[in-house]
PDB file of N, CA and C in Angstrom:
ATOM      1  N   UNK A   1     -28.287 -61.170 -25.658  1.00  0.00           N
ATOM      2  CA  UNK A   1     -27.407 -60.456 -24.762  1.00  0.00           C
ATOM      3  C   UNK A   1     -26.536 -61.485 -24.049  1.00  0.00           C
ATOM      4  N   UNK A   2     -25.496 -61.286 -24.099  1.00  0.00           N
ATOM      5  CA  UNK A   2     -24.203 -62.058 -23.287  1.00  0.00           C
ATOM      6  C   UNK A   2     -23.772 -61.731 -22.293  1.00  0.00           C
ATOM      7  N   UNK A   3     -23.918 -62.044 -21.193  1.00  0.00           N
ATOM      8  CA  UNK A   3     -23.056 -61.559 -19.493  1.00  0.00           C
ATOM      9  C   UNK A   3     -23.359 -63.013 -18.673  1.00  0.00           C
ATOM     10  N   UNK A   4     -22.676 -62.686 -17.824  1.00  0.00           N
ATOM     11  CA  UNK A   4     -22.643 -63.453 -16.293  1.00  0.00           C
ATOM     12  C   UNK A   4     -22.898 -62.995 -15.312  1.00  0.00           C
ATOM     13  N   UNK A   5     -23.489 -63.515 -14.235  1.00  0.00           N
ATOM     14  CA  UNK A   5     -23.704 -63.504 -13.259  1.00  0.00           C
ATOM     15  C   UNK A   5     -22.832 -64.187 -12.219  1.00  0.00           C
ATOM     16  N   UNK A   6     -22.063 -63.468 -11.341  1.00  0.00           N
ATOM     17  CA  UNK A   6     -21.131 -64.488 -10.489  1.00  0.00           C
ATOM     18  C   UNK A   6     -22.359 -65.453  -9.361  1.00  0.00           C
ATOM     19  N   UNK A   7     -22.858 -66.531  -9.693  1.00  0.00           N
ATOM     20  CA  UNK A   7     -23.522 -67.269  -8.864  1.00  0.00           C
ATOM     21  C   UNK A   7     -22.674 -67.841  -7.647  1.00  0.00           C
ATOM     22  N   UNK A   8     -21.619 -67.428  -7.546  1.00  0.00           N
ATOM     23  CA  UNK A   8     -20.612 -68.397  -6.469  1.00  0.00           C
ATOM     24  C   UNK A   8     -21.007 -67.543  -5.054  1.00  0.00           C
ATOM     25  N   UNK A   9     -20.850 -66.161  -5.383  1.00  0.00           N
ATOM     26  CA  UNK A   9     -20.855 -65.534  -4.192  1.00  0.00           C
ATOM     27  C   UNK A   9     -21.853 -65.019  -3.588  1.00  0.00           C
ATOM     28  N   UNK A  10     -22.737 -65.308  -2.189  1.00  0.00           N
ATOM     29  CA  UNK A  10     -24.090 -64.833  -1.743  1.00  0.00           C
ATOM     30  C   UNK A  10     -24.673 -63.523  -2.294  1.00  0.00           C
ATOM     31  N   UNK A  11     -25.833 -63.085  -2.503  1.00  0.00           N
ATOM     32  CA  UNK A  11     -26.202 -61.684  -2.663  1.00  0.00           C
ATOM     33  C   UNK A  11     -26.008 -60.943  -1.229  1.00  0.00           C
ATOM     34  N   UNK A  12     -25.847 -59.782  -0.956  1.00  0.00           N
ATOM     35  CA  UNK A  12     -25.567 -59.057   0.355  1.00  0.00           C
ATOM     36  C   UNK A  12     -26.258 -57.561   0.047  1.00  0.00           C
ATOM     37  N   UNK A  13     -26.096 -56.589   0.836  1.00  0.00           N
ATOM     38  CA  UNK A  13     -27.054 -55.372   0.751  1.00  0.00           C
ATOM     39  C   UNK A  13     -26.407 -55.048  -0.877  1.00  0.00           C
ATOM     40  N   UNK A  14     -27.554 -55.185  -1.519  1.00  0.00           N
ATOM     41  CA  UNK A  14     -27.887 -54.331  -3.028  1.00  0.00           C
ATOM     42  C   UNK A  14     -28.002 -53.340  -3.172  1.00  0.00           C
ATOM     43  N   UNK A  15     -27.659 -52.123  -3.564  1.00  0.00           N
ATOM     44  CA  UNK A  15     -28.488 -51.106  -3.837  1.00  0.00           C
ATOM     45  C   UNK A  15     -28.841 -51.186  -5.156  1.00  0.00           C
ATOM     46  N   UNK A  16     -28.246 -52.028  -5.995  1.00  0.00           N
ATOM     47  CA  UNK A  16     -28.484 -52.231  -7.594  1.00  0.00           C
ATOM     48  C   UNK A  16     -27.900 -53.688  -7.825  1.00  0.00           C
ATOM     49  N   UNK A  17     -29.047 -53.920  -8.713  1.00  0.00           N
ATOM     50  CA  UNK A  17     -29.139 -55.643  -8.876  1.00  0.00           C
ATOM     51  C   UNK A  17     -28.129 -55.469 -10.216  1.00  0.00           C
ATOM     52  N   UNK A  18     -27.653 -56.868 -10.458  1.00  0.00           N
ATOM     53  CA  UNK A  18     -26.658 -57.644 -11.357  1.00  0.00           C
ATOM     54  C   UNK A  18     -27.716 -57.326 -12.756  1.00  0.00           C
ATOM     55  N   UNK A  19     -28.621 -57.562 -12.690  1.00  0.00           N
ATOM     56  CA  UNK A  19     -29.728 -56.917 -14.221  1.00  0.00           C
ATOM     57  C   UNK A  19     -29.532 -55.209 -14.448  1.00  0.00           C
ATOM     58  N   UNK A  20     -29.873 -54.788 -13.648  1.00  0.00           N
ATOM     59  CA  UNK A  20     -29.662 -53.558 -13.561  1.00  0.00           C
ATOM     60  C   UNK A  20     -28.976 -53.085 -14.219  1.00  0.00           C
ATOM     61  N   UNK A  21     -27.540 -53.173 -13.543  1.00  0.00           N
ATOM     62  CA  UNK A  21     -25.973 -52.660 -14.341  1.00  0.00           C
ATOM     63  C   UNK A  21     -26.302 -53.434 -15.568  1.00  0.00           C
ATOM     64  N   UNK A  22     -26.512 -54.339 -16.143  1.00  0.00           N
ATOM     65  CA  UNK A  22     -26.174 -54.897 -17.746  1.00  0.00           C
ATOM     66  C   UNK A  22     -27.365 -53.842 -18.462  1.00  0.00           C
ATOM     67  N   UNK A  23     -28.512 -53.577 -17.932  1.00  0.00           N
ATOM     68  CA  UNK A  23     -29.618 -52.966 -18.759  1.00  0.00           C
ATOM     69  C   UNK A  23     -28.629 -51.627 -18.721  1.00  0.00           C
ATOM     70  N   UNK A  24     -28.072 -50.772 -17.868  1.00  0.00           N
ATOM     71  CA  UNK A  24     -27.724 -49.784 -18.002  1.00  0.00           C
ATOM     72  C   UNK A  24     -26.388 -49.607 -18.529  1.00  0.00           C
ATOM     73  N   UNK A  25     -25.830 -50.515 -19.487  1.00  0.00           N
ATOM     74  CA  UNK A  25     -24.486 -50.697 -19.558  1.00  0.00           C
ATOM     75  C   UNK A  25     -24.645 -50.193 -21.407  1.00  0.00           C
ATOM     76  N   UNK A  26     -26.215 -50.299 -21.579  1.00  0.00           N
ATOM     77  CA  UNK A  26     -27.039 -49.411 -22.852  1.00  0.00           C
ATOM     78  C   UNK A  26     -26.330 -50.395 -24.171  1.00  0.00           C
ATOM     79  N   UNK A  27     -26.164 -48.983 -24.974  1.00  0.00           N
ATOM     80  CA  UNK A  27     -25.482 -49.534 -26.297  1.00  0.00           C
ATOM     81  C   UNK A  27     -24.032 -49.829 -26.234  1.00  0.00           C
ATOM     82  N   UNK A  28     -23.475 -49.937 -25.376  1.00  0.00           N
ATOM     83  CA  UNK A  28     -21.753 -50.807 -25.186  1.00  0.00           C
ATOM     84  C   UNK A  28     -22.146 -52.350 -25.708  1.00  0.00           C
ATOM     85  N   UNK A  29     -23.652 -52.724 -25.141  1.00  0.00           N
ATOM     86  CA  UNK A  29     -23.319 -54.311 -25.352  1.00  0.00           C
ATOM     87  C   UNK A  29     -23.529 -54.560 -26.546  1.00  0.00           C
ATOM     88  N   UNK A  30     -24.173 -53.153 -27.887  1.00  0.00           N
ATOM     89  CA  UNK A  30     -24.066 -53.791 -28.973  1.00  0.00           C
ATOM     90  C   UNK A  30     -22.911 -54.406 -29.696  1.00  0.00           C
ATOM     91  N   UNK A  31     -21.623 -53.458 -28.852  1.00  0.00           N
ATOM     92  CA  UNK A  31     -20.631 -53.907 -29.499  1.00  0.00           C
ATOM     93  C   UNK A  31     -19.817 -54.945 -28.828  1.00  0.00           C
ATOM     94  N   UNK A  32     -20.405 -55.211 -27.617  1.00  0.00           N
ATOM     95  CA  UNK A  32     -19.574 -56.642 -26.992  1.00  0.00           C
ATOM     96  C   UNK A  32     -20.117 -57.344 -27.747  1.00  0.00           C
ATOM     97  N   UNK A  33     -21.136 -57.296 -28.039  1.00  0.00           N
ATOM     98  CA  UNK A  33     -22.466 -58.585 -28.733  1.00  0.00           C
ATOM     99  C   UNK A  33     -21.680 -58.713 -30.090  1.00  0.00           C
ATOM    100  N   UNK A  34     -21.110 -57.744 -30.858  1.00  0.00           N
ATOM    101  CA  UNK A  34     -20.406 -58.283 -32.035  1.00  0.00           C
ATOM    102  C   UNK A  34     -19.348 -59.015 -31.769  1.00  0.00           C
ATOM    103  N   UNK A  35     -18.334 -58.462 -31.119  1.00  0.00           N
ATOM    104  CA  UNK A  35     -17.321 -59.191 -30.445  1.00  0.00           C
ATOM    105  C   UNK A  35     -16.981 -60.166 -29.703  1.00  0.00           C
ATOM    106  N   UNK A  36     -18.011 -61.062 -29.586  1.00  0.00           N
ATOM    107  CA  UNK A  36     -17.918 -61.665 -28.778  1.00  0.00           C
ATOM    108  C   UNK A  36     -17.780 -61.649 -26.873  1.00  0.00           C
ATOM    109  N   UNK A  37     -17.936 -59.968 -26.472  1.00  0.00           N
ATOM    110  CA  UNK A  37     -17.570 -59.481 -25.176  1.00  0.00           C
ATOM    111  C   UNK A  37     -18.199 -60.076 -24.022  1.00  0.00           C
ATOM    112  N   UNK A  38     -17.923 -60.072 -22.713  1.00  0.00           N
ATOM    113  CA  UNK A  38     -18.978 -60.245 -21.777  1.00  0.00           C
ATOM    114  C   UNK A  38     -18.396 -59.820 -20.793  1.00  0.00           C
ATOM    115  N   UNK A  39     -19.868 -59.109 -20.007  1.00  0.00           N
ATOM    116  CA  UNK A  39     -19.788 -58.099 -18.776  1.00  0.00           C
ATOM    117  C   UNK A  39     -20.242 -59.188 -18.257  1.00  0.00           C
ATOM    118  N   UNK A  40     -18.376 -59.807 -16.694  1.00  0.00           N
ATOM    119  CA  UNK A  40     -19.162 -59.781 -15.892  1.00  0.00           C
ATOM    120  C   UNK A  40     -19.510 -59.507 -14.564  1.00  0.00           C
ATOM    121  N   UNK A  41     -20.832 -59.605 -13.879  1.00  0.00           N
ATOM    122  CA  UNK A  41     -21.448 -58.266 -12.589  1.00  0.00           C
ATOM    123  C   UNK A  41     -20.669 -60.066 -11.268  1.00  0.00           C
ATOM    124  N   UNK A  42     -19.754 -59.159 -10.913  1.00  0.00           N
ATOM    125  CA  UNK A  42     -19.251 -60.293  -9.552  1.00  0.00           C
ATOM    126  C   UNK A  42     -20.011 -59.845  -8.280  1.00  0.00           C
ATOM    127  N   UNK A  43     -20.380 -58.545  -8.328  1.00  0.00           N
ATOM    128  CA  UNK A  43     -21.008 -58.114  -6.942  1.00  0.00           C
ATOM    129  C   UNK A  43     -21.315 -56.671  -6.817  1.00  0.00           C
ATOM    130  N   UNK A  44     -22.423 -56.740  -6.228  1.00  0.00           N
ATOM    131  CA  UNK A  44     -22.977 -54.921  -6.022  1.00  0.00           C
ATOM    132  C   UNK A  44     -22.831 -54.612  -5.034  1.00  0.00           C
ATOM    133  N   UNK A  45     -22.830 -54.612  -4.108  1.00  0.00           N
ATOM    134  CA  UNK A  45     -22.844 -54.903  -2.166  1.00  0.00           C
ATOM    135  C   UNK A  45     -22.892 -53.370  -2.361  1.00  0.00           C
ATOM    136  N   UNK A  46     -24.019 -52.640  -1.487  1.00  0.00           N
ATOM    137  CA  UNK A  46     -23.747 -51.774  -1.274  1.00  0.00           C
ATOM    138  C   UNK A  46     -23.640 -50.350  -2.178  1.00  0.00           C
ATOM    139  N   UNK A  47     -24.041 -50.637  -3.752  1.00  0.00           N
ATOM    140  CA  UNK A  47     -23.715 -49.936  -4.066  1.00  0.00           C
ATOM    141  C   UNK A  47     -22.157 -49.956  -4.981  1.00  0.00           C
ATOM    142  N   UNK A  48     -21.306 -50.834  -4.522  1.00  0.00           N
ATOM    143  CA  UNK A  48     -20.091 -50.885  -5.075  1.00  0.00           C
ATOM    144  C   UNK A  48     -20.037 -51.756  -6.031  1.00  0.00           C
ATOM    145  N   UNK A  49     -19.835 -51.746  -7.658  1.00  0.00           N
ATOM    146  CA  UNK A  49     -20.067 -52.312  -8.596  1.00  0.00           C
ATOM    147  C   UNK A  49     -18.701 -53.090  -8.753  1.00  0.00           C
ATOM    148  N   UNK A  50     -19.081 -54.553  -8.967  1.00  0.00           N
ATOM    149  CA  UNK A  50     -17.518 -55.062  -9.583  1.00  0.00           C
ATOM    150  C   UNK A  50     -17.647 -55.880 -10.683  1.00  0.00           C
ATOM    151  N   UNK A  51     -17.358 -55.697 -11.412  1.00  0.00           N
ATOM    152  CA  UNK A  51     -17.290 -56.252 -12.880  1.00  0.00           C
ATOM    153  C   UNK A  51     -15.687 -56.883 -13.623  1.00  0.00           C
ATOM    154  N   UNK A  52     -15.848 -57.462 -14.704  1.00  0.00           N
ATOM    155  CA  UNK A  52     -15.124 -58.145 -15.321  1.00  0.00           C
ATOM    156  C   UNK A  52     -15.225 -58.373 -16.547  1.00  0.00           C
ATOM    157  N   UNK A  53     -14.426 -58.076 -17.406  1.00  0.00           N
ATOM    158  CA  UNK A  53     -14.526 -57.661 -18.866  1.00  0.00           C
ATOM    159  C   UNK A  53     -14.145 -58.927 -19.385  1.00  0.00           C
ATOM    160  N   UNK A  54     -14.663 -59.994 -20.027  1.00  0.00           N
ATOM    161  CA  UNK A  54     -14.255 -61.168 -20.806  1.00  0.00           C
ATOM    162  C   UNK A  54     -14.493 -61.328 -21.779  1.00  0.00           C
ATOM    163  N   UNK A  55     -14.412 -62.661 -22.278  1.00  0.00           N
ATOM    164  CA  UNK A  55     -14.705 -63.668 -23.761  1.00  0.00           C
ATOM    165  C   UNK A  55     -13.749 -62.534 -24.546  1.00  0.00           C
ATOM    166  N   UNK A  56     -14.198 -61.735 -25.519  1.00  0.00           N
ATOM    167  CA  UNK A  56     -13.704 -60.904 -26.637  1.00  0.00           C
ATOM    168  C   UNK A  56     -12.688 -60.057 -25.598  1.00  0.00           C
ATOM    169  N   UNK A  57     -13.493 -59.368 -24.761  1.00  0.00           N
ATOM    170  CA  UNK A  57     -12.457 -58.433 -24.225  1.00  0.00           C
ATOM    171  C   UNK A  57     -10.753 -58.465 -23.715  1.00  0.00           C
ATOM    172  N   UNK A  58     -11.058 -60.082 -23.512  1.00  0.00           N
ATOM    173  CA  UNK A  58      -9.301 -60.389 -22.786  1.00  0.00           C
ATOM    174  C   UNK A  58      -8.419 -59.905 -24.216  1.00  0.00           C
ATOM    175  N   UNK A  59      -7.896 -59.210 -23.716  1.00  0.00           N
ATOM    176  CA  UNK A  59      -6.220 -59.078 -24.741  1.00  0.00           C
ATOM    177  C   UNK A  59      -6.799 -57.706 -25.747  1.00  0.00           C
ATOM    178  N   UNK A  60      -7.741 -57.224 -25.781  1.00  0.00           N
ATOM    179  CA  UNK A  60      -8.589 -56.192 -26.969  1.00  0.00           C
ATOM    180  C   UNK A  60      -8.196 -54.763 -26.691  1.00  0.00           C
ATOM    181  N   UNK A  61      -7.576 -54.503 -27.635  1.00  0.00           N
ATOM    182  CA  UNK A  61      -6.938 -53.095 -27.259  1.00  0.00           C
ATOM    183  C   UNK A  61      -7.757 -51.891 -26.664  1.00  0.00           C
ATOM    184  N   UNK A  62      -9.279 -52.207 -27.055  1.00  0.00           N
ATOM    185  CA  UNK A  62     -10.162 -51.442 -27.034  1.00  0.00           C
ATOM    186  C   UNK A  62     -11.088 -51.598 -25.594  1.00  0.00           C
ATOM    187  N   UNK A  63     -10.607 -52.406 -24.849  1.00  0.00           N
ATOM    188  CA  UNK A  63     -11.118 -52.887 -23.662  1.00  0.00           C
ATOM    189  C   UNK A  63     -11.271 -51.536 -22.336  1.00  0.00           C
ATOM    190  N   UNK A  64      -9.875 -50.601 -22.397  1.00  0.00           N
ATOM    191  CA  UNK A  64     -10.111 -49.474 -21.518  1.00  0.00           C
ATOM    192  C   UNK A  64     -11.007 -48.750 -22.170  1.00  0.00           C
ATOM    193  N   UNK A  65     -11.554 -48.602 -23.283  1.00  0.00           N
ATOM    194  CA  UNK A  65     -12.267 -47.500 -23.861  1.00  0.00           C
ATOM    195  C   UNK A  65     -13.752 -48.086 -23.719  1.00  0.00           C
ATOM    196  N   UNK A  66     -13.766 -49.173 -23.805  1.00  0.00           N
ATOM    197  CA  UNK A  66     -15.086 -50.137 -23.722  1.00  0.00           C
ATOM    198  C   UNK A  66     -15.210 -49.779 -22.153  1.00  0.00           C
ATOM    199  N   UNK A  67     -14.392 -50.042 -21.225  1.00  0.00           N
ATOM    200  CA  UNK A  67     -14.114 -49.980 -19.464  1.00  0.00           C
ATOM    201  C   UNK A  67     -14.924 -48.336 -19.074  1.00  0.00           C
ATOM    202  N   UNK A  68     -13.941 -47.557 -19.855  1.00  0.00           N
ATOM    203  CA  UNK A  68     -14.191 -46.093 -19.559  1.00  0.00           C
ATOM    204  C   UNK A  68     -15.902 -45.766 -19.927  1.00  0.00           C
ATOM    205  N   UNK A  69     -16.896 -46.128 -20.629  1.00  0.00           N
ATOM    206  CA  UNK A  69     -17.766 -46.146 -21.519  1.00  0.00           C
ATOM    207  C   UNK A  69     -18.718 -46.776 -19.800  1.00  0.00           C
ATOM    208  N   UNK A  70     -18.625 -47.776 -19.968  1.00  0.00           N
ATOM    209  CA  UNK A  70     -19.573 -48.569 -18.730  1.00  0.00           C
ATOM    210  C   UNK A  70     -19.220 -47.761 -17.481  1.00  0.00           C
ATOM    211  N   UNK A  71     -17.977 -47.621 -17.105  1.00  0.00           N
ATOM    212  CA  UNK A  71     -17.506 -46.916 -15.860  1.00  0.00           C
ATOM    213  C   UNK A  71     -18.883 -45.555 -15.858  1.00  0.00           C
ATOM    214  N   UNK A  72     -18.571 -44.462 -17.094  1.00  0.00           N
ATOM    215  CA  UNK A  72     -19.014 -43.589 -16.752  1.00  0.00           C
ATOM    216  C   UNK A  72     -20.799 -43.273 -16.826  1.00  0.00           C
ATOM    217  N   UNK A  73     -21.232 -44.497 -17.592  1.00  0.00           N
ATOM    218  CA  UNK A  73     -22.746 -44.703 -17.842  1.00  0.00           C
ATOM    219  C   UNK A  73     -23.243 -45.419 -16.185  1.00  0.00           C
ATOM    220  N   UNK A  74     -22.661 -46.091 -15.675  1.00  0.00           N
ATOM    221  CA  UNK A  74     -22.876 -46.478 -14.061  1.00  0.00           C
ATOM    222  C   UNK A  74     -22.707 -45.561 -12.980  1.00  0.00           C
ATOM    223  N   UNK A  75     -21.761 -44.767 -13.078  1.00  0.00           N
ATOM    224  CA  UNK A  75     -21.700 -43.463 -12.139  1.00  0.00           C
ATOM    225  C   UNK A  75     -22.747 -42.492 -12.570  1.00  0.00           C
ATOM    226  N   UNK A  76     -23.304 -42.362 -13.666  1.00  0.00           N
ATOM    227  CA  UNK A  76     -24.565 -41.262 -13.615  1.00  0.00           C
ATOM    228  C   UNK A  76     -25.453 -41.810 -12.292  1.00  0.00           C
ATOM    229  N   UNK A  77     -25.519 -43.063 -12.222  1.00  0.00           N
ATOM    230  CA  UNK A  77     -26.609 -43.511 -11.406  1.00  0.00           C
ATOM    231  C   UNK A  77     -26.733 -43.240  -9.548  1.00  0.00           C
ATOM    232  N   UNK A  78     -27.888 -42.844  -9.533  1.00  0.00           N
ATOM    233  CA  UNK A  78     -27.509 -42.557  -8.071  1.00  0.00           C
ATOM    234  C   UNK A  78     -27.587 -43.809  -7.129  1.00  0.00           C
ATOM    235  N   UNK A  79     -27.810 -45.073  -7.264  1.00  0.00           N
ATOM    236  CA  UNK A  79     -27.406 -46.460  -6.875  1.00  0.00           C
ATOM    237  C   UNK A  79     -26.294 -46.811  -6.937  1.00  0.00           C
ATOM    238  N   UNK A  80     -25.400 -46.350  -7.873  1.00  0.00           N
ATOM    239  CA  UNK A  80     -23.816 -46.876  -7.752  1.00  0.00           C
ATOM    240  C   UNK A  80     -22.830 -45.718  -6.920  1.00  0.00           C
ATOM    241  N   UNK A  81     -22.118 -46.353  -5.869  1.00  0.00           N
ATOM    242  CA  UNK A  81     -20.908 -45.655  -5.592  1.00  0.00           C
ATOM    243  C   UNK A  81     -20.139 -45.590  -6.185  1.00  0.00           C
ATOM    244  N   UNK A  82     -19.559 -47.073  -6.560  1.00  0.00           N
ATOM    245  CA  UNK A  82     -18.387 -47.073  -7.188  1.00  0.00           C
ATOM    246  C   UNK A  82     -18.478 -47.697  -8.497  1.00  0.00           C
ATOM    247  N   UNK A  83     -17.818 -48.116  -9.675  1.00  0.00           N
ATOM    248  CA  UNK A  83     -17.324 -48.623 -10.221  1.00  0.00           C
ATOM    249  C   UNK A  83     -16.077 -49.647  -9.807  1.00  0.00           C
ATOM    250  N   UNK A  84     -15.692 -50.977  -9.949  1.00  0.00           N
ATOM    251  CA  UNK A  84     -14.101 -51.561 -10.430  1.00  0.00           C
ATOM    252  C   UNK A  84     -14.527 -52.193 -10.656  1.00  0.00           C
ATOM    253  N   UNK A  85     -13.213 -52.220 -11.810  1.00  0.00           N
ATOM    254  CA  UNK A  85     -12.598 -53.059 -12.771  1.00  0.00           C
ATOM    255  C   UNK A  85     -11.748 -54.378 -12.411  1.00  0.00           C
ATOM    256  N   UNK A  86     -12.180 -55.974 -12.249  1.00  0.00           N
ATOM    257  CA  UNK A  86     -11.385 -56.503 -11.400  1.00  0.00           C
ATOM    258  C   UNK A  86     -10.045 -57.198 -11.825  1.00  0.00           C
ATOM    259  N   UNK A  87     -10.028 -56.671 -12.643  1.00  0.00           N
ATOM    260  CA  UNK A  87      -8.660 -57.296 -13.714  1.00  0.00           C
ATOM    261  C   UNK A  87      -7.906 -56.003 -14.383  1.00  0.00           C
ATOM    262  N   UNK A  88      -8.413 -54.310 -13.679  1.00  0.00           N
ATOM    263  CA  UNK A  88      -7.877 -53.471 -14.113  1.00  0.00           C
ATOM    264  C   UNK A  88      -8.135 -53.040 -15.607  1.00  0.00           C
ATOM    265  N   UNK A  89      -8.904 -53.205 -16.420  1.00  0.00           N
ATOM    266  CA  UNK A  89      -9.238 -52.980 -17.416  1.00  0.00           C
ATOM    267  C   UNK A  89      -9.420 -51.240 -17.737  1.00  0.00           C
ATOM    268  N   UNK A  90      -9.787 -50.500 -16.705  1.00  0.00           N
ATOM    269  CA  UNK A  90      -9.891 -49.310 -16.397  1.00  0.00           C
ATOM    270  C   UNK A  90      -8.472 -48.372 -15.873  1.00  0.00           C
ATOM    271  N   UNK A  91      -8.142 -47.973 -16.367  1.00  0.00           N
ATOM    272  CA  UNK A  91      -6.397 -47.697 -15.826  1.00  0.00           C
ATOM    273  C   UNK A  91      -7.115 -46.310 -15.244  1.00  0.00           C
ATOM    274  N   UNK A  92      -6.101 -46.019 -14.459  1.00  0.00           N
ATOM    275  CA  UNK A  92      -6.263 -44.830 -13.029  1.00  0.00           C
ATOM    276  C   UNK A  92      -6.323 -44.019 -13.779  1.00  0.00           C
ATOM    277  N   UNK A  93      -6.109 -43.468 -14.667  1.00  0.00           N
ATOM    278  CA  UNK A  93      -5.434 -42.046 -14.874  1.00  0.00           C
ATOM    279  C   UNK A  93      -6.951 -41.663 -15.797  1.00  0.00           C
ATOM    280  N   UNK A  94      -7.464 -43.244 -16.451  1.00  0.00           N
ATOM    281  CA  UNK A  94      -8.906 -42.674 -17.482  1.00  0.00           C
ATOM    282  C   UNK A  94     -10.269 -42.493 -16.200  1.00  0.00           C
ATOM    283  N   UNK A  95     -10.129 -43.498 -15.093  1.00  0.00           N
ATOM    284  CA  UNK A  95     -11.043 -43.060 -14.064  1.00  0.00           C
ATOM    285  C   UNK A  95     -10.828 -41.580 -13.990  1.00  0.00           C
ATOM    286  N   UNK A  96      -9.745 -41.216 -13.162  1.00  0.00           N
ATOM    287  CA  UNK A  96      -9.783 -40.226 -12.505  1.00  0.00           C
ATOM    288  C   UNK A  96     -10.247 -39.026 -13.348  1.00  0.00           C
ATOM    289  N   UNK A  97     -10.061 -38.831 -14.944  1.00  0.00           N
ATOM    290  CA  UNK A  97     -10.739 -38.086 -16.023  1.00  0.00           C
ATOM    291  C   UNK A  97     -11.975 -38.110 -15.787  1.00  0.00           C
ATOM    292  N   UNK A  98     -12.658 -39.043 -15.826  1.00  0.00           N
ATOM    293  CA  UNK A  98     -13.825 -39.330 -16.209  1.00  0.00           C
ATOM    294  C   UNK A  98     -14.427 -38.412 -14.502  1.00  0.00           C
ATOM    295  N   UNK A  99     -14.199 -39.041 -13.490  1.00  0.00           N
ATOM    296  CA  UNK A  99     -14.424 -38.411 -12.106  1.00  0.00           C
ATOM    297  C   UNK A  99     -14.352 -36.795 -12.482  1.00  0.00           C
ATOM    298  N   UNK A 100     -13.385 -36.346 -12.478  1.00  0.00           N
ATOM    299  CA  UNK A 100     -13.203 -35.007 -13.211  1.00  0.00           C
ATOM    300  C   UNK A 100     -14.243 -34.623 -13.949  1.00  0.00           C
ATOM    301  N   UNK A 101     -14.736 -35.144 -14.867  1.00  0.00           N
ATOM    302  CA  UNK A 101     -15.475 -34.836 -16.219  1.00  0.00           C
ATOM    303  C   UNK A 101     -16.826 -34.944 -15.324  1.00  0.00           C
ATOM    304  N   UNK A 102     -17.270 -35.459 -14.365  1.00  0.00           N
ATOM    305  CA  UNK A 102     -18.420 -35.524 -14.119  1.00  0.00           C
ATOM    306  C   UNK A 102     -18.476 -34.442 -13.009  1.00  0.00           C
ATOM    307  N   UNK A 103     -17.852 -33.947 -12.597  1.00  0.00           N
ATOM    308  CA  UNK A 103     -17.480 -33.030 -11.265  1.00  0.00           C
ATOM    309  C   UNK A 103     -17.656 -31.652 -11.883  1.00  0.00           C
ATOM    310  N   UNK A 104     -16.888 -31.851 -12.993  1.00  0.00           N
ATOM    311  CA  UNK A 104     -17.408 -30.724 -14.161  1.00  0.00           C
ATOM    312  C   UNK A 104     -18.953 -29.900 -14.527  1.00  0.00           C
ATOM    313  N   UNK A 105     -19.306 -31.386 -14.797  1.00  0.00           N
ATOM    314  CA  UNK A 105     -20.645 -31.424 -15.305  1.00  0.00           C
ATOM    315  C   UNK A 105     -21.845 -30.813 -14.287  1.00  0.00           C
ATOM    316  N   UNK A 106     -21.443 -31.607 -12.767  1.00  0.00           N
ATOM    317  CA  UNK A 106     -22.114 -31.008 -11.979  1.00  0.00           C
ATOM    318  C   UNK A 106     -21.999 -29.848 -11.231  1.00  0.00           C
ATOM    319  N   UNK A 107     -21.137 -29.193 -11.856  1.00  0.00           N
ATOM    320  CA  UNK A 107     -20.919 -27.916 -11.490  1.00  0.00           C
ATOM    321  C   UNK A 107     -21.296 -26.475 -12.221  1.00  0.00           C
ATOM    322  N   UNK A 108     -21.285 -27.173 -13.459  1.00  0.00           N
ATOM    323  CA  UNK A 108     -22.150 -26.062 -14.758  1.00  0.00           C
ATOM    324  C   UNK A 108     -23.359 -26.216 -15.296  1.00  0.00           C
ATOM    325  N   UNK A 109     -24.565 -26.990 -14.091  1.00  0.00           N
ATOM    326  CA  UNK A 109     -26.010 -27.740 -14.234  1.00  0.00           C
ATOM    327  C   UNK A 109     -26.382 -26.184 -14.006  1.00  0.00           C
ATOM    328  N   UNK A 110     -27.588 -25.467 -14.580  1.00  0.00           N
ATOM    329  CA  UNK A 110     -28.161 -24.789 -14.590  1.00  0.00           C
ATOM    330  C   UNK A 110     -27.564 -23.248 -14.947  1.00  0.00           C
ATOM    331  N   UNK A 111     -26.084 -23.418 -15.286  1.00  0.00           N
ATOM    332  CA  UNK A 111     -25.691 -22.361 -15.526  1.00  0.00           C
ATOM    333  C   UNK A 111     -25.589 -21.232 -16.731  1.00  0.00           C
ATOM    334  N   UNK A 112     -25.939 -20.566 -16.482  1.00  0.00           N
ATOM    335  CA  UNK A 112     -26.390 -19.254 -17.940  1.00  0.00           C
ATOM    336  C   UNK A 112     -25.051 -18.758 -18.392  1.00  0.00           C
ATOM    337  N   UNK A 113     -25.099 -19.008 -19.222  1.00  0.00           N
ATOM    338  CA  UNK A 113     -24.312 -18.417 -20.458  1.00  0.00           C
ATOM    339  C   UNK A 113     -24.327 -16.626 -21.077  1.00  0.00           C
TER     340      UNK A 113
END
């Protein structure tokens, strides 16, 4: 498995550790792992996830779809507030879908057909 850890910057209130997000980032990293990709976790503080898409990912057309994929496997979690992207890899318009899509979801939980 390939990622980083930003060691530069102190740890501060966690609600979810830098392991965490990569274990839950699931089968995306099989395909960073071909590609050469790497997730990396700059800081959780709080709940607020910040990440950084490298090695393979710089310049990869497939990088928002890879972005959108982790974005929405981290928001299931009830430890993460947020998701960002710190180089924008995630463009507004696929967040705000995805936000949508889950707003969705929790709105038709238990509902009969």
């Amino acid at each position: 498995m390939r990622w980083l850890i930003d060691e530069h910057r102190p740890p501060r209130n966690m609600a979810i550790t830098a392991e965490e997000v990569l274990k839950e980032i699931g089968p995306v990293q099989e395909v960073l792992d071909a590609h050469d990709g790497v997730v990396t976790v700059i800081d959780t503080a709080d709940g607020n996830v910040m990440l950084s898409l490298d090695g393979g990912c710089v310049g990869c057309s497939s990088t928002p779809m890879t972005a959108m994929q982790i974005y929405y496997s981290l928001k299931q979690l009830d430890s993460v507030n947020d998701v960002v992207f710190v180089n924008g890899e995630l463009p507004e318009y696929m967040r705000t879908f995805i936000d949508q899509k889950m707003a969705d979801e929790e709105n038709t939980e238990g509902e009969i057909i």
